[in-house]
C-alpha atoms as a PDB file:
ATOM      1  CA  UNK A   1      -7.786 -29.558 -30.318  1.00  0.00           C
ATOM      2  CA  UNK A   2     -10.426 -30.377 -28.052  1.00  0.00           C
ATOM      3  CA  UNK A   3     -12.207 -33.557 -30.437  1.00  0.00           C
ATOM      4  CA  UNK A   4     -11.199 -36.876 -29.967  1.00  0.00           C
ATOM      5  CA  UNK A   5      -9.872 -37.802 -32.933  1.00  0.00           C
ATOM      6  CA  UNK A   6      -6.575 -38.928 -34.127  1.00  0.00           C
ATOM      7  CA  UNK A   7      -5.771 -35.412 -35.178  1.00  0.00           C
ATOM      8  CA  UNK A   8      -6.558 -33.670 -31.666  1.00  0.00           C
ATOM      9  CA  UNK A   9      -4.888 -35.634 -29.494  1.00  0.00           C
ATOM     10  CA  UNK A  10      -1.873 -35.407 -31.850  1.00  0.00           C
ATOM     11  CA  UNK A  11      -2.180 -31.951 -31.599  1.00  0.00           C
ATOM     12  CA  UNK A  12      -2.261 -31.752 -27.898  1.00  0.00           C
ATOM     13  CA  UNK A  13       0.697 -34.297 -28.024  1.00  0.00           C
ATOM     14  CA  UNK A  14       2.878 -31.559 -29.820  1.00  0.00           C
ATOM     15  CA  UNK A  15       1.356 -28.965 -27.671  1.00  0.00           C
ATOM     16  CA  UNK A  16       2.500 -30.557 -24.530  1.00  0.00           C
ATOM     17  CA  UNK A  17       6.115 -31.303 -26.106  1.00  0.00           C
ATOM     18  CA  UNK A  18       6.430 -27.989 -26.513  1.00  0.00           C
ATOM     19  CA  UNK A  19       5.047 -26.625 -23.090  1.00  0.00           C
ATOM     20  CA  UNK A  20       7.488 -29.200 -21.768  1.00  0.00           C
ATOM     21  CA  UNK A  21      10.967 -28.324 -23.981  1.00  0.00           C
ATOM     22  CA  UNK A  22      10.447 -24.818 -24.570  1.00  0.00           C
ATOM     23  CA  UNK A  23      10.381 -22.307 -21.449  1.00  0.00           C
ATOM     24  CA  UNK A  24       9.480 -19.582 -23.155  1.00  0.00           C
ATOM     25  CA  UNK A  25       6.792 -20.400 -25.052  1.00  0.00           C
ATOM     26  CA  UNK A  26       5.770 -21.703 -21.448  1.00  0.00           C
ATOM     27  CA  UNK A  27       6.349 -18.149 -20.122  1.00  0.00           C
ATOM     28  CA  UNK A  28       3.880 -16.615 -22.520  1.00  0.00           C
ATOM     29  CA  UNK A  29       0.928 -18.946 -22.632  1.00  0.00           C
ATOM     30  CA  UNK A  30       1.517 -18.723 -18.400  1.00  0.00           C
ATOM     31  CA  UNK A  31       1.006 -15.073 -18.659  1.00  0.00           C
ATOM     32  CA  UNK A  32      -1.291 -14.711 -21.493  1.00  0.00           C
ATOM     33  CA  UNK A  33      -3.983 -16.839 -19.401  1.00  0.00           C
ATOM     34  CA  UNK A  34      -3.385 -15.446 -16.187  1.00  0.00           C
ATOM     35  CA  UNK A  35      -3.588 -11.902 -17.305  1.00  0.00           C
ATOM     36  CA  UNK A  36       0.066 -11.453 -15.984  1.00  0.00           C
ATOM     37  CA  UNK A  37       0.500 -10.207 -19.075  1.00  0.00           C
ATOM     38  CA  UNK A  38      -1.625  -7.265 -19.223  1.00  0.00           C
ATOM     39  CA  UNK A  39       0.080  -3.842 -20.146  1.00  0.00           C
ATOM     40  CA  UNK A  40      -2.290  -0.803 -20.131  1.00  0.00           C
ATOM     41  CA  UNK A  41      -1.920   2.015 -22.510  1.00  0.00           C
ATOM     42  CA  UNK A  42       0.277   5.293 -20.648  1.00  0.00           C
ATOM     43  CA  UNK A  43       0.247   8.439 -21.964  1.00  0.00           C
ATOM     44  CA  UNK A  44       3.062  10.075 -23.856  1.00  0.00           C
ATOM     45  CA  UNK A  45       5.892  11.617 -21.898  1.00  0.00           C
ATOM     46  CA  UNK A  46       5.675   9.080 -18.414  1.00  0.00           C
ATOM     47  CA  UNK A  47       8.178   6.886 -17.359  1.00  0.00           C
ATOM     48  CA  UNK A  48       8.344   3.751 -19.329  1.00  0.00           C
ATOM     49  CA  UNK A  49       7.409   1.480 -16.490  1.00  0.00           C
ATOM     50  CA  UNK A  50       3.650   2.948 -15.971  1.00  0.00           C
ATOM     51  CA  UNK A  51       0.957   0.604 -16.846  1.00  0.00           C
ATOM     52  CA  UNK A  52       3.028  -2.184 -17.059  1.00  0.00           C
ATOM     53  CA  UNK A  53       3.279  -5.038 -13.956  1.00  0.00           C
ATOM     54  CA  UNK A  54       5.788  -4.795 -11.537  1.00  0.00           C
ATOM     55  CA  UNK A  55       8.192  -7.647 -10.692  1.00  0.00           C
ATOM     56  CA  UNK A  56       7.780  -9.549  -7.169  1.00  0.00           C
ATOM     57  CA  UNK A  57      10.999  -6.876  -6.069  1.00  0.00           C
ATOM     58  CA  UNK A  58      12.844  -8.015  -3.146  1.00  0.00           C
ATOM     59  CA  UNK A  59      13.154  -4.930  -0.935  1.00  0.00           C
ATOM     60  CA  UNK A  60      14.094  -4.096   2.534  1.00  0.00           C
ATOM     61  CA  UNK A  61      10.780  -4.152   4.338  1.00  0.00           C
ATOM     62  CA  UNK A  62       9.913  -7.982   2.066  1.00  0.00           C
ATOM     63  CA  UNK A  63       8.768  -8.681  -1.190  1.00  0.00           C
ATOM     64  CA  UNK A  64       6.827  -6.509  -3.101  1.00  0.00           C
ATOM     65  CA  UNK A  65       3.806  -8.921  -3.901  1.00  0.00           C
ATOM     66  CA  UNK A  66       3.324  -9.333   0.121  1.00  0.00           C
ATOM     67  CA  UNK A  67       3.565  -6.029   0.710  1.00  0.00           C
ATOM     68  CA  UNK A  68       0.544  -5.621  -1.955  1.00  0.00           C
ATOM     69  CA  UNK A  69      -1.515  -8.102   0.130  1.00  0.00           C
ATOM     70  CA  UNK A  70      -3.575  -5.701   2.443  1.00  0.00           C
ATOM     71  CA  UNK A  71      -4.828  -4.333  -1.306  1.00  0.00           C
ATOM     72  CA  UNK A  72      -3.887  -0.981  -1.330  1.00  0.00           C
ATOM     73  CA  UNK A  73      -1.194   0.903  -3.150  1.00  0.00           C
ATOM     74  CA  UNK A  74       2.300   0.645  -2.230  1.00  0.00           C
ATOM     75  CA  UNK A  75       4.725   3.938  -3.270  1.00  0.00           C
ATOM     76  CA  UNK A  76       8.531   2.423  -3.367  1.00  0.00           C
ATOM     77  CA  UNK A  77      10.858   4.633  -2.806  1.00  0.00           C
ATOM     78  CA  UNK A  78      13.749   3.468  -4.050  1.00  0.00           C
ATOM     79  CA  UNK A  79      16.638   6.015  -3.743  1.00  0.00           C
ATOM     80  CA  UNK A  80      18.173   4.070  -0.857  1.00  0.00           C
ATOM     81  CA  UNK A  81      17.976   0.597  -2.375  1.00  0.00           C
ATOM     82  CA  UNK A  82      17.947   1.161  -6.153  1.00  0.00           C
ATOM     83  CA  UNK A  83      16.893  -1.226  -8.486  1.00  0.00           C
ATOM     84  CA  UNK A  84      18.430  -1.967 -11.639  1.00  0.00           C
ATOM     85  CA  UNK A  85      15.827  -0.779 -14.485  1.00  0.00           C
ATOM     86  CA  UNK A  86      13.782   1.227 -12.017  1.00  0.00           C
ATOM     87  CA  UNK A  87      13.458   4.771 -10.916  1.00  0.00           C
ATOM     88  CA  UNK A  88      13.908   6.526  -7.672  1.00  0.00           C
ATOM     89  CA  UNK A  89      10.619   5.887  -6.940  1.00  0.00           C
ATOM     90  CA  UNK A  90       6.821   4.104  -8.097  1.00  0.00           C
ATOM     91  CA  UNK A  91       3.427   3.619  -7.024  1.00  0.00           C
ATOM     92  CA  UNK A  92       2.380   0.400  -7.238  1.00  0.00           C
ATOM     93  CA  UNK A  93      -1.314  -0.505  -7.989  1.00  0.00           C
ATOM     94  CA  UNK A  94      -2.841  -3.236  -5.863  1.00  0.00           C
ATOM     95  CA  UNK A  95      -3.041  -5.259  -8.789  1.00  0.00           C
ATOM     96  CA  UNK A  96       1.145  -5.137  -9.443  1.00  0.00           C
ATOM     97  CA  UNK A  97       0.548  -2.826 -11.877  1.00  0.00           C
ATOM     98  CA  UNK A  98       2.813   0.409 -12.236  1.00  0.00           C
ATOM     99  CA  UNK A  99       0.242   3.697 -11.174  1.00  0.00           C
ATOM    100  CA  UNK A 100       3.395   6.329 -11.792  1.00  0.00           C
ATOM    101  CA  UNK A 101       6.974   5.838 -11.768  1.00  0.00           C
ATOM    102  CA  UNK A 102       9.757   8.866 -11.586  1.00  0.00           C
ATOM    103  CA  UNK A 103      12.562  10.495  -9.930  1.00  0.00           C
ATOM    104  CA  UNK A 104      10.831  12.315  -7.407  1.00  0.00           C
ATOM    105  CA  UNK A 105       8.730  10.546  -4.481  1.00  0.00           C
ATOM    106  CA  UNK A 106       6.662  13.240  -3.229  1.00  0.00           C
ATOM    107  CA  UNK A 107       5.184  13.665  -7.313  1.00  0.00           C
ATOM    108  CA  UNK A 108       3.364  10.242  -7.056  1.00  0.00           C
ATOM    109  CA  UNK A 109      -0.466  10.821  -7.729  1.00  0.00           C
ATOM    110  CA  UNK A 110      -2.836   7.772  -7.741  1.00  0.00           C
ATOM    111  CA  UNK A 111      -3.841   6.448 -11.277  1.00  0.00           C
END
């Protein structure tokens, strides 16, 4: 893909199309190189959302992603303002990624 021959830059040409027409395949190859789309393994029997990256969630005191700034863990506590999808309440890694997520604020524990 990266020679330039007739073949390679017809392959990049088809690449690009693609990239261009086709959101999703945009999505992945976005998230695949950035690392977005890192999931780390979570033991058996926690919430769903652990280990996984967290969304940019609008919430009352800003956006989640700014509130991560300062680089330290952020616990939401969500039973106020739920969230579709989300529990009562998760601690949120400072790199986005889910540290523990349940029903119960005061059980969050740093991963």
């Amino acid at each position: 893909m990266t020679a330039f021959t007739p073949e390679g830059q017809d392959l990049r040409a088809l690449l690009s199309r693609l990239i261009a027409t086709v959101p999703e395949l945009s999505r992945e190859l976005a998230e695949r190189l950035s690392g977005l789309a890192v999931a780390y393994e979570r033991p058996p029997g926690v919430h769903p959302l652990t280990g996984r990256r967290a969304p940019n969630l609008r919430l009352p005191d800003g956006e989640l992603f700014t509130l991560l700034h300062p680089g330290r863990h952020v616990l939401l506590d969500l039973t106020t303002t739920p969230h579709e999808g989300w529990p009562a309440a998760a601690l949120i890694r400072p790199d986005g990624h889910v540290a523990w997520a349940g029903d119960d604020p005061s059980k969050a524990s740093r991963s």
